[in-house]
N, C-alpha and C. Protein backbone atom coordinates (compact mmCIF):
# COMPACT_ATOMS: atom_id res chain seq x y z
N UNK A 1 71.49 161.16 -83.63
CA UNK A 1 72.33 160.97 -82.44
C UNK A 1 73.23 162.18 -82.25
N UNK A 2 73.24 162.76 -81.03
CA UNK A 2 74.57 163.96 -81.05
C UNK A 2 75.99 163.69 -80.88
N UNK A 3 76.62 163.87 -81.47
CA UNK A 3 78.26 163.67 -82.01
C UNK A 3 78.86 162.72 -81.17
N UNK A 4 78.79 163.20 -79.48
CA UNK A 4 79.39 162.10 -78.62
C UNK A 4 79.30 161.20 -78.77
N UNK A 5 78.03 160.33 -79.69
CA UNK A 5 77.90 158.82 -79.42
C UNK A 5 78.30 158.13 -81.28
N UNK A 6 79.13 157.72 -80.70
CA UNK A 6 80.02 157.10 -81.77
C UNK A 6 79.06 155.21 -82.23
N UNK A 7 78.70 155.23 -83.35
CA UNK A 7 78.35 153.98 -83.72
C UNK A 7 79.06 152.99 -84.29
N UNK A 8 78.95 151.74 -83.80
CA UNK A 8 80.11 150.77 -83.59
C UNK A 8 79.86 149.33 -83.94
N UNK A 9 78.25 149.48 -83.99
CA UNK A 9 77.50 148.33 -83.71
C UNK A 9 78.44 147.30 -85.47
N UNK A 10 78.54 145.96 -84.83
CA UNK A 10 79.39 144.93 -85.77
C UNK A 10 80.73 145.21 -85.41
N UNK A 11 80.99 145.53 -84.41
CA UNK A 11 82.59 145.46 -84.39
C UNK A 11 83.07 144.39 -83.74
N UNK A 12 82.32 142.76 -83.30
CA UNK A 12 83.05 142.10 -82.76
C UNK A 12 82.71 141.02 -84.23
N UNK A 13 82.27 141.74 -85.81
CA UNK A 13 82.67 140.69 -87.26
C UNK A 13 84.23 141.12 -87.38
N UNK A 14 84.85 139.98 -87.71
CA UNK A 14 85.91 139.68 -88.19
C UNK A 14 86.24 138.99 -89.89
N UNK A 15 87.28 139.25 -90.12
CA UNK A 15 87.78 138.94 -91.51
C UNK A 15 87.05 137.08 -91.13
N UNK A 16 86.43 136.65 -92.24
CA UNK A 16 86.21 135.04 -91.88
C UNK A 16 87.16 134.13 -92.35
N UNK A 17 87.41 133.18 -91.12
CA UNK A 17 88.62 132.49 -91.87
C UNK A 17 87.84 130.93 -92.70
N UNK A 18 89.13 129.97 -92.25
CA UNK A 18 88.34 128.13 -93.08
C UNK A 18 87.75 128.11 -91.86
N UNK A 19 86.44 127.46 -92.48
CA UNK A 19 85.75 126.64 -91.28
C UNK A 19 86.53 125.40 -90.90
N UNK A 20 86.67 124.85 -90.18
CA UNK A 20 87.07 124.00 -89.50
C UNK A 20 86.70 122.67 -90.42
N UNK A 21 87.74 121.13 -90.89
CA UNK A 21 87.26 121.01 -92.12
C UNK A 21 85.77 120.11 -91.47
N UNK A 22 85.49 119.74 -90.26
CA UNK A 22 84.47 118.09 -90.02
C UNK A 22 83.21 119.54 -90.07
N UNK A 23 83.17 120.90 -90.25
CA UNK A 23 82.28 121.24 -90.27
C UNK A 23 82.07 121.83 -91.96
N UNK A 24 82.92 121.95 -92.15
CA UNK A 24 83.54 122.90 -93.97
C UNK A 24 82.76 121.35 -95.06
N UNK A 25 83.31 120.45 -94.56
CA UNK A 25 82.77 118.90 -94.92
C UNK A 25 81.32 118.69 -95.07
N UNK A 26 80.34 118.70 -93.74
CA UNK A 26 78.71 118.70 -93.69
C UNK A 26 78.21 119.78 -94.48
N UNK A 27 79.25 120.97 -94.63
CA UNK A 27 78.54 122.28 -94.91
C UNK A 27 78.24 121.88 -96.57
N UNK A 28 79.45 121.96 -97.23
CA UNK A 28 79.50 121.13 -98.65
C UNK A 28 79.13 119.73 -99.09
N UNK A 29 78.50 119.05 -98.00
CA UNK A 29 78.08 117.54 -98.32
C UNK A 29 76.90 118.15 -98.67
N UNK A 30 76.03 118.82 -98.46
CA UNK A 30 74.46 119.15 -98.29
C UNK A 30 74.17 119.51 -100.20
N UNK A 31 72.32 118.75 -100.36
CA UNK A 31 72.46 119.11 -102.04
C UNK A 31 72.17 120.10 -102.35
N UNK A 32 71.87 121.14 -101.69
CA UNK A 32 71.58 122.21 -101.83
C UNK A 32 72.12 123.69 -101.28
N UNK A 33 72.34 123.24 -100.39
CA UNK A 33 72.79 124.31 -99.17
C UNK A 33 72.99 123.80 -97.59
N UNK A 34 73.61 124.66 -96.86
CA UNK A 34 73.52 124.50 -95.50
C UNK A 34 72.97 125.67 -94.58
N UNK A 35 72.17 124.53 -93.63
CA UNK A 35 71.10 126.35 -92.59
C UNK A 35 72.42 125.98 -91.32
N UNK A 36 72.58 126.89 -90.51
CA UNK A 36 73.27 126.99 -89.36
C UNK A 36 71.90 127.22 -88.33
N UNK A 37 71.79 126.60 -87.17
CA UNK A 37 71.08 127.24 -86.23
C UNK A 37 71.67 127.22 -84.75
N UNK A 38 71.53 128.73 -84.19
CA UNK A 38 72.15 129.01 -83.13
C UNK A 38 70.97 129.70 -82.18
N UNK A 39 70.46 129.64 -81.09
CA UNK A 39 69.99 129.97 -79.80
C UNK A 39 70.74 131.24 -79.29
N UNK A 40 72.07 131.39 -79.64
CA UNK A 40 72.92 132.32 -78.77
C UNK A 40 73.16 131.84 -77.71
N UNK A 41 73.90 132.57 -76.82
CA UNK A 41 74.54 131.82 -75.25
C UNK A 41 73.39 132.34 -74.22
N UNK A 42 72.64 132.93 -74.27
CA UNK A 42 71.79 133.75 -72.85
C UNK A 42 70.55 132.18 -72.93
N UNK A 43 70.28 131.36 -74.09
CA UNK A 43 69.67 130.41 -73.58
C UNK A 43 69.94 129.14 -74.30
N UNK A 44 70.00 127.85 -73.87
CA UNK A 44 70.43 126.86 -74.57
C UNK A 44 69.80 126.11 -74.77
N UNK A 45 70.37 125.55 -76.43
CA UNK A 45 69.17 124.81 -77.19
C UNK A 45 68.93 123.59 -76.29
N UNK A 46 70.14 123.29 -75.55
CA UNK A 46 69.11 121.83 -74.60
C UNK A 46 68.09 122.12 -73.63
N UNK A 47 68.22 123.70 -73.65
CA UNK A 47 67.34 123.74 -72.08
C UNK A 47 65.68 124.30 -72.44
N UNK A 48 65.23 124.08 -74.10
CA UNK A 48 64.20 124.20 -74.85
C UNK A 48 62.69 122.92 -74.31
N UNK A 49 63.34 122.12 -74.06
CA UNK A 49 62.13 120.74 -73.45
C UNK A 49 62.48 119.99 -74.74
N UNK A 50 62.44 118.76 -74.63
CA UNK A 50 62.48 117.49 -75.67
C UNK A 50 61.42 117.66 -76.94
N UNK A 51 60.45 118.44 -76.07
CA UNK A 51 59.13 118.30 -77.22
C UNK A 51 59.53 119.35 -78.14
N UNK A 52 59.86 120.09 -77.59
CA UNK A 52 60.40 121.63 -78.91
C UNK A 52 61.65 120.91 -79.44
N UNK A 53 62.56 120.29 -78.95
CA UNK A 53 63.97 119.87 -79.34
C UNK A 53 63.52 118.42 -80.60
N UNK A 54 62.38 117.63 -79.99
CA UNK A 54 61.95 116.95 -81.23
C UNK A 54 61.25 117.69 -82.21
N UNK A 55 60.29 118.44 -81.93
CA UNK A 55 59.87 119.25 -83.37
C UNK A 55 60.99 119.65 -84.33
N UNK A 56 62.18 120.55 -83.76
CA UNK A 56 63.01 120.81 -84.61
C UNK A 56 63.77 119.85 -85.28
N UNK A 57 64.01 118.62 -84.83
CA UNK A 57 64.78 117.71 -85.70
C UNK A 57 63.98 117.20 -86.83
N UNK A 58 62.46 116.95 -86.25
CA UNK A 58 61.29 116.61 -87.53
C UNK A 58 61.18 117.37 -88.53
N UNK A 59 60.95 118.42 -88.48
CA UNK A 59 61.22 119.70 -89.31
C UNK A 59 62.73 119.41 -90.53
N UNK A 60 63.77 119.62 -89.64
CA UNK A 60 64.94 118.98 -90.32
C UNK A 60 65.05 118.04 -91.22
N UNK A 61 64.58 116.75 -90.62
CA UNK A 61 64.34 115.31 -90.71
C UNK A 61 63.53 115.72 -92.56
N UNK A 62 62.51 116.68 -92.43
CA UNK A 62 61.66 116.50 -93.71
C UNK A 62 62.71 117.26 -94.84
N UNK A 63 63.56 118.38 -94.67
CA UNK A 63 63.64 118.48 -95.73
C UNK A 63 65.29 118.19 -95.70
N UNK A 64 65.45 117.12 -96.60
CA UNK A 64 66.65 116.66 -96.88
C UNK A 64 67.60 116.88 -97.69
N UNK A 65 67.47 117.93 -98.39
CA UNK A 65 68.09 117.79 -99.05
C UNK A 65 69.24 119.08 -99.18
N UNK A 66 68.89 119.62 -97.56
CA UNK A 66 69.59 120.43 -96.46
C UNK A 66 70.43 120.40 -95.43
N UNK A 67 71.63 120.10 -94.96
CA UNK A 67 72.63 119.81 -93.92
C UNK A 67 71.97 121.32 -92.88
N UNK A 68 71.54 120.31 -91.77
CA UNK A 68 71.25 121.52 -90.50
C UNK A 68 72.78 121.43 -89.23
N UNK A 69 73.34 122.39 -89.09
CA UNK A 69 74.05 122.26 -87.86
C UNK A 69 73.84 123.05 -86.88
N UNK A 70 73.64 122.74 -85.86
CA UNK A 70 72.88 123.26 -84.84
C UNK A 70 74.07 123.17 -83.55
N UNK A 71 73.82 124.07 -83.19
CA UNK A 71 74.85 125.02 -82.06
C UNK A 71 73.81 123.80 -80.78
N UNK A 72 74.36 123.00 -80.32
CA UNK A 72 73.46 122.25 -79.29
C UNK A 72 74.32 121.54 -78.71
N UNK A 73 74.42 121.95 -76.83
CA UNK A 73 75.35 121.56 -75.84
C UNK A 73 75.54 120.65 -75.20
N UNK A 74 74.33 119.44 -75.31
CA UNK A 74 74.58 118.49 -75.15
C UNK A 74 74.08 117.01 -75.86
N UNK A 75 75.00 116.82 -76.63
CA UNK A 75 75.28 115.69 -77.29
C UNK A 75 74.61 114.53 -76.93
N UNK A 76 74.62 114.04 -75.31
CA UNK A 76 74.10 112.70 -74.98
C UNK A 76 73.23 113.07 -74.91
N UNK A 77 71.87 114.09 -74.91
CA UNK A 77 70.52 114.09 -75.16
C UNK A 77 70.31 113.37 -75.93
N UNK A 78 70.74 113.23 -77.45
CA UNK A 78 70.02 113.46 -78.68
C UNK A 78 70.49 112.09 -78.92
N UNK A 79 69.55 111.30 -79.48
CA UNK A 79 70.28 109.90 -80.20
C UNK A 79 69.23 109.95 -81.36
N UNK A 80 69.76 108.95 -82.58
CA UNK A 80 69.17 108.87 -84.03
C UNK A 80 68.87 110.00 -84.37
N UNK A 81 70.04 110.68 -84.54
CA UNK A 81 69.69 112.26 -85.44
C UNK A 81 69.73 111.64 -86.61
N UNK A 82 68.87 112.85 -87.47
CA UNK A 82 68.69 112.40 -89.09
C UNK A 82 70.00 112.73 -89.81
N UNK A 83 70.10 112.33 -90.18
CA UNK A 83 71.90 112.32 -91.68
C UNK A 83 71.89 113.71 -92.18
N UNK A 84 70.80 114.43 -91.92
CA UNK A 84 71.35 115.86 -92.54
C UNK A 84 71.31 116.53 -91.11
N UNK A 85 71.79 116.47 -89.99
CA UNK A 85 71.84 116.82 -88.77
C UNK A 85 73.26 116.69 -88.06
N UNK A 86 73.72 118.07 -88.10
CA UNK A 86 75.02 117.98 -86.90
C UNK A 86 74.76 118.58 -86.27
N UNK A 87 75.42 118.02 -84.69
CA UNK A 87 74.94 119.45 -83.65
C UNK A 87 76.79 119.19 -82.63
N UNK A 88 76.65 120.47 -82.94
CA UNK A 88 78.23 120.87 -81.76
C UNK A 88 77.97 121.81 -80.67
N UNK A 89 78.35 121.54 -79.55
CA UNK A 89 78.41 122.50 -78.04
C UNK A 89 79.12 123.79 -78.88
N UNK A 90 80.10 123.71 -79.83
CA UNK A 90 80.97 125.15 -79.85
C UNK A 90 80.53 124.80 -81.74
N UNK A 91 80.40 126.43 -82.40
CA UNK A 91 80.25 126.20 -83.87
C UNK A 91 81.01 127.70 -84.25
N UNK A 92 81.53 127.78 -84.57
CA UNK A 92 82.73 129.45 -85.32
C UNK A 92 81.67 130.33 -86.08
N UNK A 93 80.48 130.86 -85.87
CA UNK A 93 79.28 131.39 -86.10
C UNK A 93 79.61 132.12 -87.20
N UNK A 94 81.00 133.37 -87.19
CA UNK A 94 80.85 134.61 -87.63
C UNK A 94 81.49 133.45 -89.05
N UNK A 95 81.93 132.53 -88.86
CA UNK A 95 82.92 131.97 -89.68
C UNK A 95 82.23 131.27 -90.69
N UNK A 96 81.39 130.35 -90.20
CA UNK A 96 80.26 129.64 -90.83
C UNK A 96 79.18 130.94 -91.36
N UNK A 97 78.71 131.96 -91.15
CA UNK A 97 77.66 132.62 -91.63
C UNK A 97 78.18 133.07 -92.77
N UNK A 98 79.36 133.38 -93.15
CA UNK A 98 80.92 133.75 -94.09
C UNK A 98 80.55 132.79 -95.14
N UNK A 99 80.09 131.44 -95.03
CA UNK A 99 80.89 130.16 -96.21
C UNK A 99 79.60 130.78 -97.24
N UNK A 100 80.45 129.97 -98.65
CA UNK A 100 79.66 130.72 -99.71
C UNK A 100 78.42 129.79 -99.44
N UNK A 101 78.32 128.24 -98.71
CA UNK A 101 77.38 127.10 -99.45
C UNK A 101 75.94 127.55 -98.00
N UNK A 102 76.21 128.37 -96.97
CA UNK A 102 75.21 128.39 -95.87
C UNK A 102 74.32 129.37 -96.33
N UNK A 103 72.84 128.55 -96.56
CA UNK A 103 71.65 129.46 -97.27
C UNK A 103 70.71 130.05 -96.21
N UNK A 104 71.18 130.12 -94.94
CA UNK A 104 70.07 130.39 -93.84
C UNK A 104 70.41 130.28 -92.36
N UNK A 105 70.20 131.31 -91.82
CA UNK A 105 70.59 131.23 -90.28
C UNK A 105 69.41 131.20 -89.50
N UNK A 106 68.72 130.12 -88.49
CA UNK A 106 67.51 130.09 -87.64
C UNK A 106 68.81 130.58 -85.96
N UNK A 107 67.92 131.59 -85.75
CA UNK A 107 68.82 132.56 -84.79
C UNK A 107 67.39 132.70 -83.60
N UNK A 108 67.98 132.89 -82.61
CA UNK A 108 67.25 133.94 -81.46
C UNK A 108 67.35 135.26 -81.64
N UNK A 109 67.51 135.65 -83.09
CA UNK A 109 67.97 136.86 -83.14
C UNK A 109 68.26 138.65 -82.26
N UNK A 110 69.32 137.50 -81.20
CA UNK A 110 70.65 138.92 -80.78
C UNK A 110 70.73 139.59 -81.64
N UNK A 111 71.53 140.76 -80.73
CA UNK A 111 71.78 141.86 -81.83
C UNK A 111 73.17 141.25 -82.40
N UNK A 112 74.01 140.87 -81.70
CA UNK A 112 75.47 140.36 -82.59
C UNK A 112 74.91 139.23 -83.73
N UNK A 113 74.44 138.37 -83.08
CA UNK A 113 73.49 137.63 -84.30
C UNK A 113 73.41 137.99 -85.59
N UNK A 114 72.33 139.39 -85.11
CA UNK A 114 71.64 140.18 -86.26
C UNK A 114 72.59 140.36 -86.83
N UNK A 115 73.83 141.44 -86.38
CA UNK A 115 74.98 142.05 -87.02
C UNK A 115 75.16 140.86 -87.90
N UNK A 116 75.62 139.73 -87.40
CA UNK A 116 76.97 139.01 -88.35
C UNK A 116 75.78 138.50 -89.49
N UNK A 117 74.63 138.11 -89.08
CA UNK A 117 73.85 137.71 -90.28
C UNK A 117 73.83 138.68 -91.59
N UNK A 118 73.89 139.49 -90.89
CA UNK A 118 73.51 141.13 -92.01
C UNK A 118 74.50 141.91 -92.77
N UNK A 119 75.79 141.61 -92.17
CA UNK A 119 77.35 141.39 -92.39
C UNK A 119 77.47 141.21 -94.18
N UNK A 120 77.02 139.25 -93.70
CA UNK A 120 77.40 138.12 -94.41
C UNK A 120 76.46 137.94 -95.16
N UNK A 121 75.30 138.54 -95.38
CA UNK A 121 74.20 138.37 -96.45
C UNK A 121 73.44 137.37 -96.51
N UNK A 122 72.76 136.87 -94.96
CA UNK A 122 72.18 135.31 -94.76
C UNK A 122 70.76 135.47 -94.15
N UNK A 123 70.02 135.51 -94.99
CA UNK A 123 68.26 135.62 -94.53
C UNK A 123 68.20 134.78 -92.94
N UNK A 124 67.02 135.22 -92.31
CA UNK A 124 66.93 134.44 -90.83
C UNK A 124 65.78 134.08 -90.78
N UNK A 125 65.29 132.81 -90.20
CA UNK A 125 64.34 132.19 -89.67
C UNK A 125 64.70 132.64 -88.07
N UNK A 126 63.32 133.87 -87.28
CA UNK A 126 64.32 134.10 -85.87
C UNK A 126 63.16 133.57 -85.25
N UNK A 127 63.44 133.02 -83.90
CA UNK A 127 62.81 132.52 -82.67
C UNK A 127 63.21 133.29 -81.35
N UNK A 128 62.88 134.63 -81.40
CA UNK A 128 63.07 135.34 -80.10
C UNK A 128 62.72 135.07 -78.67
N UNK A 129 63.27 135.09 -77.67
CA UNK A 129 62.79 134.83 -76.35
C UNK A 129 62.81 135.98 -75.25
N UNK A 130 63.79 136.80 -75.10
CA UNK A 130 63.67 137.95 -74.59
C UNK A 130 64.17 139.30 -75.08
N UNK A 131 64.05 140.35 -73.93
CA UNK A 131 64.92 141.09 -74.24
C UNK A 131 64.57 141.95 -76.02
N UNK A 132 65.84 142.17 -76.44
CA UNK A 132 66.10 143.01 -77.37
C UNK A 132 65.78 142.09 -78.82
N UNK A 133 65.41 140.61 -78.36
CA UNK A 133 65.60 139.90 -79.60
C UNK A 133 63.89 139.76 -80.59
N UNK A 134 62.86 140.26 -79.69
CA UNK A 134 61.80 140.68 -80.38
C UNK A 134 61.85 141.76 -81.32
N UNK A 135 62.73 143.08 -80.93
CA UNK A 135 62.88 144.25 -81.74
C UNK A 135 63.49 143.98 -82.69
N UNK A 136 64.78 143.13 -81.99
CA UNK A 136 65.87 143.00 -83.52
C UNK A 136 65.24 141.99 -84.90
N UNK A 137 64.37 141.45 -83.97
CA UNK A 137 63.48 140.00 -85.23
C UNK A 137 62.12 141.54 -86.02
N UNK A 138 61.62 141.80 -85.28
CA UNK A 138 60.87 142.36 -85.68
C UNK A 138 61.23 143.77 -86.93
N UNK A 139 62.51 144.46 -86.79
CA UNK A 139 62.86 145.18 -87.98
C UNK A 139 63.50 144.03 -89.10
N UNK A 140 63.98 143.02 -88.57
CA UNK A 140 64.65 142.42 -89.53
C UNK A 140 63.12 141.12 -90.60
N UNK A 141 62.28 141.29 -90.27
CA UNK A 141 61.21 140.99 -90.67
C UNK A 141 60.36 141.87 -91.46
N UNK A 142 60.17 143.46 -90.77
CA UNK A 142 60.01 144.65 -91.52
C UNK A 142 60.83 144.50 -92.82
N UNK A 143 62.36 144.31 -92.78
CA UNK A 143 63.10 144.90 -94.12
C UNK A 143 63.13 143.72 -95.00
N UNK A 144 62.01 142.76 -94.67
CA UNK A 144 61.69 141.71 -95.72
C UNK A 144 63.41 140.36 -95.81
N UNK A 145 64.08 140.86 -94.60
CA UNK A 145 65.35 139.44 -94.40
C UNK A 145 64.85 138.52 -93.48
N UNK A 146 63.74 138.42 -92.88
CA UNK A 146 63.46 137.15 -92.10
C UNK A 146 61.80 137.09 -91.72
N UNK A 147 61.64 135.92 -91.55
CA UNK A 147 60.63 135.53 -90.61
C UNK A 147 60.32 135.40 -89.35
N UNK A 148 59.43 135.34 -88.57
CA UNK A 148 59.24 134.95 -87.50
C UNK A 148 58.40 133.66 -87.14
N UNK A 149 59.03 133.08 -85.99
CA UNK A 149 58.19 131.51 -85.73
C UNK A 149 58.54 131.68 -84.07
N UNK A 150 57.03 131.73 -83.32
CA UNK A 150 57.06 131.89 -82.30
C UNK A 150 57.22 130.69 -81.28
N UNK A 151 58.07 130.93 -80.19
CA UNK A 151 58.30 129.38 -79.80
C UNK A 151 57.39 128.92 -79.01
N UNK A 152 56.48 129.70 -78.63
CA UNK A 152 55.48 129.16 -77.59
C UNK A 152 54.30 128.70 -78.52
N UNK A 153 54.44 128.70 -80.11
CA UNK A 153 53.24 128.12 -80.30
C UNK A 153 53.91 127.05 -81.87
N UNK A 154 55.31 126.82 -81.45
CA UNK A 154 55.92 126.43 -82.62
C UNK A 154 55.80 124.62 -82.80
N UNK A 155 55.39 124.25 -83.96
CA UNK A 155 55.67 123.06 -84.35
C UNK A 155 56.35 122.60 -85.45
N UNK A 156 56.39 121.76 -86.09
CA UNK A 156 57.03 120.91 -86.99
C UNK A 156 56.62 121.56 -87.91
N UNK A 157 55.76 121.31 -88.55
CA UNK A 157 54.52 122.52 -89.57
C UNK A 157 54.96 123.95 -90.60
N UNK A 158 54.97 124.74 -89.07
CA UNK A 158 55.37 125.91 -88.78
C UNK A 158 56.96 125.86 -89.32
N UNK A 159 57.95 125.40 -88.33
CA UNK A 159 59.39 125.60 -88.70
C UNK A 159 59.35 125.53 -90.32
N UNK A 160 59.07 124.38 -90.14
CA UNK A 160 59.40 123.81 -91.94
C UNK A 160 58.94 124.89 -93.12
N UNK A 161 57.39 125.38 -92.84
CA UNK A 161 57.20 126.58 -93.47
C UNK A 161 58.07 127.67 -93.84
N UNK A 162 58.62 127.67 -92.56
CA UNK A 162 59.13 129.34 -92.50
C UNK A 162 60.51 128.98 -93.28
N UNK A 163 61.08 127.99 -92.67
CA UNK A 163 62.65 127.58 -93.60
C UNK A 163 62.03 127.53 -94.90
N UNK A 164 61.29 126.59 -95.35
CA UNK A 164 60.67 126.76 -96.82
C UNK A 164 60.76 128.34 -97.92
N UNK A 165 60.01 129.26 -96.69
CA UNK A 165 59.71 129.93 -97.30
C UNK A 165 60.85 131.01 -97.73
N UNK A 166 61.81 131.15 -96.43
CA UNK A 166 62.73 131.93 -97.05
C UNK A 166 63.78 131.28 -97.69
N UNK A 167 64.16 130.05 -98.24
CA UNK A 167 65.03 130.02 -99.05
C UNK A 167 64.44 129.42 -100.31
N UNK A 168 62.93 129.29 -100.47
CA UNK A 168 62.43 129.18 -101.79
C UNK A 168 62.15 130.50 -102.70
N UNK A 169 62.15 132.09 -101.86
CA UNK A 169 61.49 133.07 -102.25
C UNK A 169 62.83 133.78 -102.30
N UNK A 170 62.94 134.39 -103.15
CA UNK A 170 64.36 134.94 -103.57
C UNK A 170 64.20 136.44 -103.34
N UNK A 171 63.19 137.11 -102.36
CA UNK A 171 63.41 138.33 -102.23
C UNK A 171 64.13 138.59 -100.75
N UNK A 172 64.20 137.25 -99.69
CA UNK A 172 64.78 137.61 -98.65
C UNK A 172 66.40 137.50 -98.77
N UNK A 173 66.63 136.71 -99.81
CA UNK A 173 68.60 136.69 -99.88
C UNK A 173 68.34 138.40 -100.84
N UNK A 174 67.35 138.40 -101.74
CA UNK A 174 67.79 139.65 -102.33
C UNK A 174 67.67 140.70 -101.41
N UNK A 175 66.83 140.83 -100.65
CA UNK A 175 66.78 142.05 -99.57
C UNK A 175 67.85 142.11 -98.26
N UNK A 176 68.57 140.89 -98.28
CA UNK A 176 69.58 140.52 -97.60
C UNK A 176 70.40 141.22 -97.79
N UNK A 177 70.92 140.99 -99.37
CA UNK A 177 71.94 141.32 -99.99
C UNK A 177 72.11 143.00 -99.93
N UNK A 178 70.73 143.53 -99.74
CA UNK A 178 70.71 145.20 -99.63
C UNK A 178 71.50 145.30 -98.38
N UNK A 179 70.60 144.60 -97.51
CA UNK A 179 70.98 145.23 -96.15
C UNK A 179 72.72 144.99 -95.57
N UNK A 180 73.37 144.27 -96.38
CA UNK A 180 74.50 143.96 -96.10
C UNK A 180 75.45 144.55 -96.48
N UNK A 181 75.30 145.24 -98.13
CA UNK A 181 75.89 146.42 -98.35
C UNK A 181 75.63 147.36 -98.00
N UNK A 182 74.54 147.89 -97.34
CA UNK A 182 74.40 148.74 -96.73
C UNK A 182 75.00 149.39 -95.31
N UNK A 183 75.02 148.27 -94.69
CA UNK A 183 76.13 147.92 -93.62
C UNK A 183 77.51 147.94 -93.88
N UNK A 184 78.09 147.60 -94.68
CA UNK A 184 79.17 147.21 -95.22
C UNK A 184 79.96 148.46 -96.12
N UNK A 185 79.07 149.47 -96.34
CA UNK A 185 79.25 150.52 -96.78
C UNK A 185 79.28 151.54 -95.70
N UNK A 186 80.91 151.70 -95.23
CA UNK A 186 81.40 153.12 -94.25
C UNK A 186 82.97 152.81 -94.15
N UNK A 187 83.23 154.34 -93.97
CA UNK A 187 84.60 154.50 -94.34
C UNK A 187 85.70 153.39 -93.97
N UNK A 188 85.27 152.83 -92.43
CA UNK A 188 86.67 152.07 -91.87
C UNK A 188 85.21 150.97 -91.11
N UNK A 189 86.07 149.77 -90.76
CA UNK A 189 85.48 148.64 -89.97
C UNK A 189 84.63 149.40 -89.02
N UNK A 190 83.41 148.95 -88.33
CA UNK A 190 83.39 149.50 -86.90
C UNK A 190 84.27 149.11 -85.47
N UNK A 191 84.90 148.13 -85.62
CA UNK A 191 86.12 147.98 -84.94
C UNK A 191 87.36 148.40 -84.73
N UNK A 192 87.88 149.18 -86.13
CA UNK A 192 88.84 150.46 -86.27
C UNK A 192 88.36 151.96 -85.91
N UNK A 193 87.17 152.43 -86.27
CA UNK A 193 86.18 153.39 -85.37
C UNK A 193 86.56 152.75 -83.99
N UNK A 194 85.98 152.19 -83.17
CA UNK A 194 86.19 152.08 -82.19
C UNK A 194 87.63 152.14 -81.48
N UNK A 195 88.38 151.52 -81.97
CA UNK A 195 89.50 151.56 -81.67
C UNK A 195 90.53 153.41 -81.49
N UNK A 196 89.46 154.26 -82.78
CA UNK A 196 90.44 155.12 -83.03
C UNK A 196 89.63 156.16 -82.14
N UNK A 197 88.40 155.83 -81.59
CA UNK A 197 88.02 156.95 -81.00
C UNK A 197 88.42 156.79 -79.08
């Protein structure tokens, strides 16, 4: 890049604070861990169709012994969610990807997404839909931190696999863990860069 263009990218991660406790609570009820899953704001998990919105709870539903909270905006859709299932219109993302007990982020993987996942050292299950979020899934799949599960051909099956696979195989938190110090390694925040230039 030539000098003018100053790199910045992660400057809207912040110091993480408490999660909020009715979510700090599900996160630590779980026997193993907790996955977070977020869509991002450009599309919403209600506006997926019932049939994709039931696959994902089935998926959920099987492995239990996992607390899923899911970034999902409307509440009166959904009735008889499974006991390892929360879903909130608003979830503190950068805050929750932060807690020590969350083993997995299923993302549309954005680039802020990407950032805070890569931040915080949290392998991704990504489901891209437009835009920039094929490229950003696709290097972050290259550097061995995530999978891909395509939504136009996604089922119950499939999800469950891919969650399976990256938090049973210990090279995507370990290759995580690269890419996060790697990131994490430069002189000042990219938000103080920014600020000072």
């Amino acid at each position: 890049l030539p000098p003018n263009i100053i790199q910045v990218g992660g400057m809207q991660i912040k110091e993480a604070k408490l999660v909020p406790k009715e979510f700090d609570d599900f996160i630590l009820g779980s026997k193993i861990g907790a996955v977070l899953m977020s869509l991002g704001t450009n599309l919403r998990s209600d506006q997926i169709g019932m049939q994709t919105i039931n696959t994902v709870l089935e998926a959920f539903r099987q492995l239990p012994n996992y607390n899923f909270l899911w970034k999902f905006e409307t509440s009166e859709m959904l009735k008889n969610l499974p006991s390892n299932v929360k879903i909130s219109a608003w979830l503190p993302q950068n805050d929750i990807l932060a807690h020590k007990n969350l083993k997995l982020f299923i993302t549309h993987a954005g680039l802020l997404s990407t950032h805070e996942a890569s931040w915080w050292g949290v392998p991704m299950v990504g489901i891209p839909f437009i835009a920039d979020q094929h490229r950003n899934l696709h290097k972050s799949v290259s550097a061995g931190v995530a999978i891909k599960v395509d939504f136009q051909t996604i089922t119950t099956e499939k999800l469950k696999s891919a969650i399976e696979e990256v938090l049973n195989n210990p090279k995507y938190q370990k290759n995580m863990e690269i890419r996060s110090k790697r990131f994490r390694d430069q002189p000042e925040t990219p938000l103080e860069r920014a600020v000072w230039w």
